[in-house]
Protein backbone atom coordinates (compact mmCIF):
# COMPACT_ATOMS: atom_id res chain seq x y z
CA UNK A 1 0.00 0.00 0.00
CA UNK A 2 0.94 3.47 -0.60
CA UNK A 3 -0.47 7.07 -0.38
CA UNK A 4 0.45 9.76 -2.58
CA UNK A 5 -0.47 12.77 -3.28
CA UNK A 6 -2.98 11.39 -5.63
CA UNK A 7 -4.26 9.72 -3.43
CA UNK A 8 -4.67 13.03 -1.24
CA UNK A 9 -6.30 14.66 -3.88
CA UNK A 10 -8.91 12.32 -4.76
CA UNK A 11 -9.60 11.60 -0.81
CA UNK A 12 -8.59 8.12 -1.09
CA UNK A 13 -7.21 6.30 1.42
CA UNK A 14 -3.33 4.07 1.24
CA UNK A 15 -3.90 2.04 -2.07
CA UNK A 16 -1.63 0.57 -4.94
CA UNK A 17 -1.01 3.57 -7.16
CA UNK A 18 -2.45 2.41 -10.56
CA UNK A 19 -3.05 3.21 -13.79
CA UNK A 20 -6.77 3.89 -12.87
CA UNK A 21 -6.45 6.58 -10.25
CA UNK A 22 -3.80 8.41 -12.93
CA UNK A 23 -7.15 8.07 -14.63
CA UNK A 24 -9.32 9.41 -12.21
CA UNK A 25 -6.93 12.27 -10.75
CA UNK A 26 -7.07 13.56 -14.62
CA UNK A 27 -10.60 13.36 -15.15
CA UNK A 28 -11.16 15.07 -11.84
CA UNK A 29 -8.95 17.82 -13.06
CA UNK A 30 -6.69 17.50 -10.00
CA UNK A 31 -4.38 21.15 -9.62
CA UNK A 32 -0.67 20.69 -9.13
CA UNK A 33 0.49 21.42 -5.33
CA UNK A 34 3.22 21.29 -3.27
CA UNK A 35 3.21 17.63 -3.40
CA UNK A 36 2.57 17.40 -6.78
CA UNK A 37 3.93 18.10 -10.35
CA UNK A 38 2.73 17.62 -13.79
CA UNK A 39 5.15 16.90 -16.53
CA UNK A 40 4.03 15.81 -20.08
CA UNK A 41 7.59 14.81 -20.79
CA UNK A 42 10.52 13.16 -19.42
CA UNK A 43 13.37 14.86 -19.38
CA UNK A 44 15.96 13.32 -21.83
CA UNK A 45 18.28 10.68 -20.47
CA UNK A 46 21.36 11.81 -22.20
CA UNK A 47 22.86 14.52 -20.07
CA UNK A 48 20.04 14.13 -17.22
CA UNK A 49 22.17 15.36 -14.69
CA UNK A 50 21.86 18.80 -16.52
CA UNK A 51 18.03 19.22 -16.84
CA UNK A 52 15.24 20.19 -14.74
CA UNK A 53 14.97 16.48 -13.23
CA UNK A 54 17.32 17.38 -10.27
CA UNK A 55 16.09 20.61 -9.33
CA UNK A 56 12.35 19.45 -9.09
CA UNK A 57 13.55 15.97 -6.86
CA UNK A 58 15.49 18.59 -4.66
CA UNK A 59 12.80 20.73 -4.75
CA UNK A 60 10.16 18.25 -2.96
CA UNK A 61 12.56 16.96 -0.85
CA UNK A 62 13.13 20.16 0.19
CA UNK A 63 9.16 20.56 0.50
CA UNK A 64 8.31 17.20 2.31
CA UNK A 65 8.15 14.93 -0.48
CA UNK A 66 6.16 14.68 -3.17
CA UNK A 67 5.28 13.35 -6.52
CA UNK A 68 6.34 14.06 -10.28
CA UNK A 69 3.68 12.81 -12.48
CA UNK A 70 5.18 12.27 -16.53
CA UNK A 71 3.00 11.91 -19.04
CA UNK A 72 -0.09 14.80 -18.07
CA UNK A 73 -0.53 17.73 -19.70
CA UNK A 74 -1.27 20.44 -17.60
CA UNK A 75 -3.40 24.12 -18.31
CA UNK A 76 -2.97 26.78 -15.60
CA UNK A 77 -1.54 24.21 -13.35
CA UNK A 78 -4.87 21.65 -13.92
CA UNK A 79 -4.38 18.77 -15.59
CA UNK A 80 -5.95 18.47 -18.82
CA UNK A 81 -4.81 14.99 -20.48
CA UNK A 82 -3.06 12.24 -20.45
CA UNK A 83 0.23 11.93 -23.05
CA UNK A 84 2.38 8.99 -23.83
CA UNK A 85 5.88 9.48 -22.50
CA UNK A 86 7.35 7.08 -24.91
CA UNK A 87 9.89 4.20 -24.37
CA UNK A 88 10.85 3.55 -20.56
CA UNK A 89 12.89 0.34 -19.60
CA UNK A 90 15.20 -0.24 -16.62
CA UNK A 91 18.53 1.49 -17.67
CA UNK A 92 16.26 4.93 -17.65
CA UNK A 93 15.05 4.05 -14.40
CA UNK A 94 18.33 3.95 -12.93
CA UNK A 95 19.61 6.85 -14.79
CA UNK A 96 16.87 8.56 -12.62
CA UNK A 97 17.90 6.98 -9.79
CA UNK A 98 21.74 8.21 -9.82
CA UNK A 99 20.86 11.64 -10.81
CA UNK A 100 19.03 12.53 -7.64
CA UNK A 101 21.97 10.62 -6.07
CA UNK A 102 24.92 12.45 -7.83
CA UNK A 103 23.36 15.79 -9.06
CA UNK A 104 21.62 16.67 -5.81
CA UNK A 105 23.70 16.98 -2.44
CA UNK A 106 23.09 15.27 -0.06
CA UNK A 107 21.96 13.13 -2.49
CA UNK A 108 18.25 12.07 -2.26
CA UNK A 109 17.60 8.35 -1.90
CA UNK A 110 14.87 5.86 -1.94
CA UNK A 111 12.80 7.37 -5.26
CA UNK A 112 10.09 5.09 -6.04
CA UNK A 113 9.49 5.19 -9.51
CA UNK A 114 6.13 3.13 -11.12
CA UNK A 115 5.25 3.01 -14.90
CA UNK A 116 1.50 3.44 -15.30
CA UNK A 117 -0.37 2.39 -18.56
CA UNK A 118 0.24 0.17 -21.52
CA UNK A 119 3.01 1.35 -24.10
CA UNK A 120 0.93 4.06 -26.43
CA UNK A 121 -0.09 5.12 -23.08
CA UNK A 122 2.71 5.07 -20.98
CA UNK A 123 3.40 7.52 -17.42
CA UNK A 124 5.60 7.55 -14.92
CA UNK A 125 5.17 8.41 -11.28
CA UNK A 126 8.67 9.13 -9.27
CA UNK A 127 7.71 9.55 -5.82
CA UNK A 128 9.95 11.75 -3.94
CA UNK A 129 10.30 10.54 -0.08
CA UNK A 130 10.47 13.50 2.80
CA UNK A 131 13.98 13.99 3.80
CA UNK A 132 15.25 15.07 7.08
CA UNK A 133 18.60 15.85 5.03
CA UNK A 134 17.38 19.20 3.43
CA UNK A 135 18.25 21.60 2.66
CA UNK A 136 19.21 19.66 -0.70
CA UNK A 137 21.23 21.78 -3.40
CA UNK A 138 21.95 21.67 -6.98
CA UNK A 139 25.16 23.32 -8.30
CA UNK A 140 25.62 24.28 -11.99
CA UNK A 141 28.68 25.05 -12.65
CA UNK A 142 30.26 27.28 -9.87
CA UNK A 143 26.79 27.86 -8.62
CA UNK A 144 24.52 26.24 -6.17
CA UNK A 145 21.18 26.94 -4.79
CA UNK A 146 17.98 25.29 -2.88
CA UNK A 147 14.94 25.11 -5.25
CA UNK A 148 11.89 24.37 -2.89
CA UNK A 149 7.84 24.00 -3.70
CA UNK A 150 6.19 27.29 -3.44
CA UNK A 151 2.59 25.39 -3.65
CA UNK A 152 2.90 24.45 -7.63
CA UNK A 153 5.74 26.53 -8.39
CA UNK A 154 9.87 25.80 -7.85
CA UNK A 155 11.37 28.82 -6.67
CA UNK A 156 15.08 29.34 -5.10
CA UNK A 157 15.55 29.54 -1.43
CA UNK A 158 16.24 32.94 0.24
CA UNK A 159 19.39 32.88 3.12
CA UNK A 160 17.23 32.71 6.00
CA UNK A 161 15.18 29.54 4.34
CA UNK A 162 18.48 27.88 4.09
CA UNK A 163 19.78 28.67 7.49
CA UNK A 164 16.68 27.62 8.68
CA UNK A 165 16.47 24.62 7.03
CA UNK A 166 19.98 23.50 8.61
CA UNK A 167 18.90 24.29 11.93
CA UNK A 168 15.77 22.08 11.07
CA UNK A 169 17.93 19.21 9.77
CA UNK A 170 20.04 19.35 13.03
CA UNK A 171 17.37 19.12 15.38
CA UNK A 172 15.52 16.35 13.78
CA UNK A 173 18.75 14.37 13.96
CA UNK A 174 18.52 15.12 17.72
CA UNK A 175 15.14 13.88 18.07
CA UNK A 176 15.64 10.60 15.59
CA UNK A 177 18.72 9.87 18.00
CA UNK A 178 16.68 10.47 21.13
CA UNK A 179 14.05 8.16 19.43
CA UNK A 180 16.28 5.26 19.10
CA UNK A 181 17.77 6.00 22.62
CA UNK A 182 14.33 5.48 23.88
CA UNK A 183 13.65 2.25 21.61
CA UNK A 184 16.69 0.88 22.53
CA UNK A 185 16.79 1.67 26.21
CA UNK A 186 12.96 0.12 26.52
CA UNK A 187 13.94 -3.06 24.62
CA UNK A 188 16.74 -3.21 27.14
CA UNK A 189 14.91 -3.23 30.28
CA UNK A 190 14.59 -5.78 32.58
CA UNK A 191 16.80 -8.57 31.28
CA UNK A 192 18.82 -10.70 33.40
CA UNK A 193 21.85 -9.59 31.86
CA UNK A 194 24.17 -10.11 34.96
CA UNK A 195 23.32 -13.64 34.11
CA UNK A 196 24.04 -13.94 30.40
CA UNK A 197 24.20 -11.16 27.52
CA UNK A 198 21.09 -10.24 25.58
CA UNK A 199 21.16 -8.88 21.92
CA UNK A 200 19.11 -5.81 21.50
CA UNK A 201 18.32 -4.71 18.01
CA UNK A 202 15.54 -1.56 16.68
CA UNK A 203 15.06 -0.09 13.94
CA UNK A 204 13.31 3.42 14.05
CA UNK A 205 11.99 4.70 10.90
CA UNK A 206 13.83 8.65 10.33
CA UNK A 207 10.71 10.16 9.18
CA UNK A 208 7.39 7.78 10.52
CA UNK A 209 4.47 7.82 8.33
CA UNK A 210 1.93 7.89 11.15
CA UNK A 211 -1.28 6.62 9.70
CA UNK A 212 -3.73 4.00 11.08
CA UNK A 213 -2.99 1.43 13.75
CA UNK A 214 -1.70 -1.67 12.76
CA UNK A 215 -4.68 -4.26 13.24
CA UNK A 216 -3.55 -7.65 14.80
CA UNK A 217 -4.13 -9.53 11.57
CA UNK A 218 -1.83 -7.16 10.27
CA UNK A 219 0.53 -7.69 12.77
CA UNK A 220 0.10 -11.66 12.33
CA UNK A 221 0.71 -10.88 8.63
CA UNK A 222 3.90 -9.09 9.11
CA UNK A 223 5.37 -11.62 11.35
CA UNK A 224 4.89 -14.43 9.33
CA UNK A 225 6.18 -13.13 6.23
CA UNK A 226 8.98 -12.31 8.33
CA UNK A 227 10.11 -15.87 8.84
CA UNK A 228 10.66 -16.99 5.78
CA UNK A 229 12.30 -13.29 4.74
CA UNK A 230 14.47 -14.03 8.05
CA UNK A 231 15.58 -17.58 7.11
CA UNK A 232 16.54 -16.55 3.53
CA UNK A 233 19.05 -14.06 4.71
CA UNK A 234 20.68 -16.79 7.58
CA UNK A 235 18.98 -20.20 7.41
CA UNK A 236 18.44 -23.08 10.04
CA UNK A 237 21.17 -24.08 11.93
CA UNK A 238 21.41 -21.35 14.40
CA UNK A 239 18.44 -19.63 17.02
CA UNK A 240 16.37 -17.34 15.57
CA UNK A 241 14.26 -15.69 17.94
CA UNK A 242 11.52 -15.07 15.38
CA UNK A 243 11.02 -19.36 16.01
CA UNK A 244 11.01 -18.42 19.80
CA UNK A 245 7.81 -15.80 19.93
CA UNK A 246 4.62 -16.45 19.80
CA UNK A 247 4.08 -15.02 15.92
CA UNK A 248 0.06 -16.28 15.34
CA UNK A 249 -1.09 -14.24 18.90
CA UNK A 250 0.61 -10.71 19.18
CA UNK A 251 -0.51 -9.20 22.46
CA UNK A 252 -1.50 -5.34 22.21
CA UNK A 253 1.28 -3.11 23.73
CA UNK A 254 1.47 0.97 24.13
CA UNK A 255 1.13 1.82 20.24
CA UNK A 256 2.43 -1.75 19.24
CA UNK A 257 2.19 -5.45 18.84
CA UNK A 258 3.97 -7.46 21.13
CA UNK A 259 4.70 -10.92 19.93
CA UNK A 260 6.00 -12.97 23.75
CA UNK A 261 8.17 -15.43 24.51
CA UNK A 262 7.36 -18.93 23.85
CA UNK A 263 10.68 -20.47 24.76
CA UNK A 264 9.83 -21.22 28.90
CA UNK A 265 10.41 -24.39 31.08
CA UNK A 266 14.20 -25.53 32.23
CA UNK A 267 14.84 -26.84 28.74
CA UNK A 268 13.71 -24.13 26.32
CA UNK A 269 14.47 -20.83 29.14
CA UNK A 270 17.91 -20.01 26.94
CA UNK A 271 16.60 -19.05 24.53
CA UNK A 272 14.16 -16.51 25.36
CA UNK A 273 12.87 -13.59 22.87
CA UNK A 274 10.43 -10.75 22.91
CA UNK A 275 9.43 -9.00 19.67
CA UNK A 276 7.58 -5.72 19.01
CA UNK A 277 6.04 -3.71 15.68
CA UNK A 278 5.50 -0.26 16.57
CA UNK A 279 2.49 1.30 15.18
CA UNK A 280 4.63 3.63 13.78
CA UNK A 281 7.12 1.54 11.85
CA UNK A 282 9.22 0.84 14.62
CA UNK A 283 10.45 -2.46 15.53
CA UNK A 284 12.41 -4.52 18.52
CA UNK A 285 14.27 -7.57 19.20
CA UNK A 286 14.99 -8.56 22.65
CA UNK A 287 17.24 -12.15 22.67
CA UNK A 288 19.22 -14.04 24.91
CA UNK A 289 22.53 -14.67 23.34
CA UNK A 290 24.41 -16.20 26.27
CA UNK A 291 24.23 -19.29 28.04
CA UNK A 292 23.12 -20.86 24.82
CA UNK A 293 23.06 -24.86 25.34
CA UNK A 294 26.66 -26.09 24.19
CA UNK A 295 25.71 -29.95 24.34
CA UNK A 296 22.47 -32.40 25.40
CA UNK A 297 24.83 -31.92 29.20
CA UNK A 298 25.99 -28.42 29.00
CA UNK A 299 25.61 -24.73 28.82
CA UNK A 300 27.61 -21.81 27.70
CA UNK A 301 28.84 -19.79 30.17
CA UNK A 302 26.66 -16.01 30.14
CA UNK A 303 29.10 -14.48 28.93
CA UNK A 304 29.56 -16.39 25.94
CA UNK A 305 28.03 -15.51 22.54
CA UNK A 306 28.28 -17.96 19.45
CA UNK A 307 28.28 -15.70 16.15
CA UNK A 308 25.34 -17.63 14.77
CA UNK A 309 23.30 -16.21 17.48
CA UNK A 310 24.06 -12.46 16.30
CA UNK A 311 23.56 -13.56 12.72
CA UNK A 312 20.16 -14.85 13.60
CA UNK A 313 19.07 -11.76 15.56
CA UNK A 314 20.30 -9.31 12.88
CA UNK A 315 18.91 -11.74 9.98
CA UNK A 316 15.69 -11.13 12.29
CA UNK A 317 15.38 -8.13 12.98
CA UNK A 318 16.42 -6.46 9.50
CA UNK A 319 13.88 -8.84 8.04
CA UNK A 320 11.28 -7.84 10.40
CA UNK A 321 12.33 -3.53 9.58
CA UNK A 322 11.82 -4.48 5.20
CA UNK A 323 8.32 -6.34 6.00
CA UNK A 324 7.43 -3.71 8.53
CA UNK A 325 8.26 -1.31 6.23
CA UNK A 326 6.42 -2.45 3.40
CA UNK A 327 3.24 -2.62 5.31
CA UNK A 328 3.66 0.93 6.88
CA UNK A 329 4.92 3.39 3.85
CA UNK A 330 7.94 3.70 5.32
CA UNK A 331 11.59 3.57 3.96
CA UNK A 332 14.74 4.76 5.73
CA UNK A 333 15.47 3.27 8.86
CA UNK A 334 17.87 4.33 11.63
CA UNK A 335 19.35 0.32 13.03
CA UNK A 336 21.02 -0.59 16.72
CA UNK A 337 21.90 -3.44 17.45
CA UNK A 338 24.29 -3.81 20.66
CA UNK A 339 24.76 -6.91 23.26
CA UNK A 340 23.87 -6.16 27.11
CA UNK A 341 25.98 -7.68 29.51
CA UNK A 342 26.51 -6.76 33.27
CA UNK A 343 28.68 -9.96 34.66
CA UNK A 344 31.76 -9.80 35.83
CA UNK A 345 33.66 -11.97 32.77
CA UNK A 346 34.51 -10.20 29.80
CA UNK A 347 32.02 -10.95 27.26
CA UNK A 348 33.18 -13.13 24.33
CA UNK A 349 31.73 -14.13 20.95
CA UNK A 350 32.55 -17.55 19.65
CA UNK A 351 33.12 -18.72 16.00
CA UNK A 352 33.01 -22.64 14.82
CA UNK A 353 36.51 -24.40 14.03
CA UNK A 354 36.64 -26.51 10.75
CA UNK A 355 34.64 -29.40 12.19
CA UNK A 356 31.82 -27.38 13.44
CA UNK A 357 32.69 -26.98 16.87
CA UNK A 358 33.10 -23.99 19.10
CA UNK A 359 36.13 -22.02 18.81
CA UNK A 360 37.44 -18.71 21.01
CA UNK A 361 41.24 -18.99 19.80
CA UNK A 362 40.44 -15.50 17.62
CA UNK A 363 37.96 -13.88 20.34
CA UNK A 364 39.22 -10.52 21.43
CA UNK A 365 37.17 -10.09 25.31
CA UNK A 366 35.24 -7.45 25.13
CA UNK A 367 33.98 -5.34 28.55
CA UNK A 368 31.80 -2.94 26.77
CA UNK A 369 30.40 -4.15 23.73
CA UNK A 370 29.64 -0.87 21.46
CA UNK A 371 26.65 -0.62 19.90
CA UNK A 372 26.66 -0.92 15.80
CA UNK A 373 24.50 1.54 14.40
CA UNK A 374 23.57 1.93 10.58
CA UNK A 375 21.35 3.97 8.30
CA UNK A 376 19.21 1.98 5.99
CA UNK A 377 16.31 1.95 3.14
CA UNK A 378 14.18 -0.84 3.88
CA UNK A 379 12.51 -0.69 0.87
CA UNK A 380 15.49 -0.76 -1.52
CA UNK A 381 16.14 -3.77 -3.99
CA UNK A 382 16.70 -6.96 -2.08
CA UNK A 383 20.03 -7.93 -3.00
CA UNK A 384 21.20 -4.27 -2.01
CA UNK A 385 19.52 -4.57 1.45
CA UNK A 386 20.76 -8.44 1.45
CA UNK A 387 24.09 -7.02 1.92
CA UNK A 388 23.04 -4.60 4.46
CA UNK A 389 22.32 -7.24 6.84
CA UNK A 390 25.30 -9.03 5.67
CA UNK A 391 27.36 -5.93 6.37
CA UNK A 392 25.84 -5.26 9.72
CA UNK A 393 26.25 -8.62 11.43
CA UNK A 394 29.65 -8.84 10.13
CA UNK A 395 30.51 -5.80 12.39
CA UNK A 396 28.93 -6.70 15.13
CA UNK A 397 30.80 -10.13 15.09
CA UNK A 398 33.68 -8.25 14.65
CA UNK A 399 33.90 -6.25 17.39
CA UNK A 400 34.41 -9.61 19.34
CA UNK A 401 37.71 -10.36 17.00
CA UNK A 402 35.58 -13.05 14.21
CA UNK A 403 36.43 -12.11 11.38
CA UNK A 404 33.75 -13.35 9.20
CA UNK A 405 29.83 -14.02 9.44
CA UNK A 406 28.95 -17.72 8.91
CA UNK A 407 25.40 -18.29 8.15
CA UNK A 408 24.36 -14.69 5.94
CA UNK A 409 25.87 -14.95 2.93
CA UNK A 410 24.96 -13.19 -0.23
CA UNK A 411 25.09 -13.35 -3.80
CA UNK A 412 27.52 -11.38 -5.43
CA UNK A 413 25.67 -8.47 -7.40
CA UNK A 414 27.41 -10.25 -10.76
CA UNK A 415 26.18 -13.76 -9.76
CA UNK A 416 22.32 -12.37 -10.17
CA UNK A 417 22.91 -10.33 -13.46
């Protein structure tokens, strides 16, 4: 689901943009906005960089995000009729892409772009997120300004906008970092980590997209196309906490869904988990990561953490953010993931030796873990936020001295091509 500012227009509520409402916002005569730009052209891909393209994605990021509508023709700002914007295919997709990336700075991420209509009567809607990055500039040549949305019209930021803007920027930095702080430090509460280390991972989105409460059955939904999402990134073979809450019953929480831990009694306690979705995009994983059973006889020791247990969290939890994500509107996602432990022993994360077993002869003790923290689109391509997680759990491993992750691995980007 999505909502646009089509969608606002025509008073509908989160749908699949289609080639239908294009239909209906026309016929309704729908008047461009802040959030919203006619074009009955695209702007030529050779030398894109160089056109209008980057000054009007700057322009509503600048503005709150937005959409640019190609392929309407527009008559005192009302659109009038649809126009065929020609040939599309992937490589001028991407060329859109990388221009708001490399012709706009900070570069704006996370366009969605959607081709409406059969060839003859072909659009294209690029969907500019909000961005707490603004103010975004363009430079031509030696020059470089801040275009913003003056309700339909792009005009040029005046000193005081951008100063203002920057002071803006900062401040919402503050509050997305007091945000996860708050996640993080809730998440965190009440273990029994003077007894073994827990793994505490959230993901906040940077800009939520409050809109209606997630139902249960949504919920439900969510977590159980998380599973299989979670066990493609790092399969069986190590605990996943997602297989140790109860996913088909999430209890109602303050402004989320709490899915409880299933994992009770003497012989299941060690590997307790608690997971949340946030009504607001947010998300939590709460596992225990030490003590882990070693053998049918034996136990870790608390302070001992086998890799495959971070893996499985992170593999988790950053499958948890994408559904989440998709089911919310949101994108960007601000990720912790850090290990609380309060015992005496310095912690230490284990890797497996060459016949599967156990191994601390490259473990570097650690008496404050650091927490890893990461800046991510949830709703980019898959392989690209593949590698994400892949990226993330290898640095949290490698804090403890493991050099590699074991279970999340990757295809290389040429593999899939």
């Amino acid at each position: 689901m999505t909502f646009t500012a089509l969608h606002r227009a025509l008073g509908l509520a989160p749908a699949p943009l289609t080639d239908g409402l294009l239909d209906a916002a026309v016929a309704a005569a729908v008047v461009e906005a802040t959030d919203l730009d006619w074009k009955s052209e695209l702007p030529p891909v050779k030398g894109l960089p160089q056109t209008d393209f980057p000054k009007d994605v700057a322009a509503m990021a600048n503005s709150g995000g937005g959409v640019i509508v190609f392929g309407v023709r527009e008559s005192q700002k009302v659109a009038t009729e649809r126009v065929a914007v020609g040939e599309f295919d992937e490589a001028y997709e991407r060329s859109l892409r990388s221009a708001a990336i490399t012709a706009i700075s900070p570069p704006v991420f996370g366009l969605n772009v959607y081709r409406l209509g059969a060839e003859g009567n072909r659009a294209v809607v690029v969907e500019v997120p909000a961005s707490i990055d603004g103010p975004h500039l363009i430079y031509k040549n030696d020059y470089f300004g801040a275009p913003v949305r003056n309700d339909s019209d792009t005009v040029w930021m005046k000193e005081r906008q951008i100063e203002a803007m920057y002071r803006a920027r900062f401040e919402e930095r503050r509050h997305a970092t007091e945000a996860l702080d708050a996640l993080f430090a809730e998440a965190a509460s009440g273990r029994d980590s003077g007894k073994r280390a827990w793994l505490i991972a959230v993901a906040h989105p940077r800009i939520p997209r409050f809109r209606e409460r997630l139902t249960r059955e949504q919920a439900r939904g969510v977590l159980t196309t998380t599973v299989g999402l979670a066990l493609t990134y790092a399969g069986r073979g190590g605990v996943h906490p997602l297989e140790n809450v109860d996913r088909d019953n999430p209890r109602p929480g303050l402004r989320r869904w709490v899915a409880v831990n299933t994992a009770t009694g003497e012989r299941s306690i060690w590997k307790e988990a608690w997971m949340s979705i946030h009504h607001d995009g947010s998300v939590a994983v709460a596992a225990a990561v030490g003590g882990h059973r070693m053998s049918s006889e034996g136990y870790f020791g608390g302070w001992q953490v086998e890799s495959t247990a971070i893996e499985c969290a992170i593999a988790d939890l950053m499958a948890l953010a994408r559904t989440t994500a998709e089911t919310t509107g949101n994108d960007e996602y601000d990720v912790r993931v850090g290990i609380e432990w309060t015992g005496e022993q310095p912690l230490t994360i284990l890797t497996k030796d060459n016949l599967g077993y156990a191994y601390d002869g490259v473990s570097v003790p650690v008496h404050r873990y650091t927490p890893v923290e990461t800046t991510v689109n949830a709703v980019e391509s898959a392989l690209d936020y593949y590698w994400h997680v892949h990226d993330l759990a290898q640095d949290c491993v490698n804090q403890g001295g493991v050099s590699n992750v074991l279970m999340i691995q990757p295809p290389k980007r040429d593999e899939t091509a």
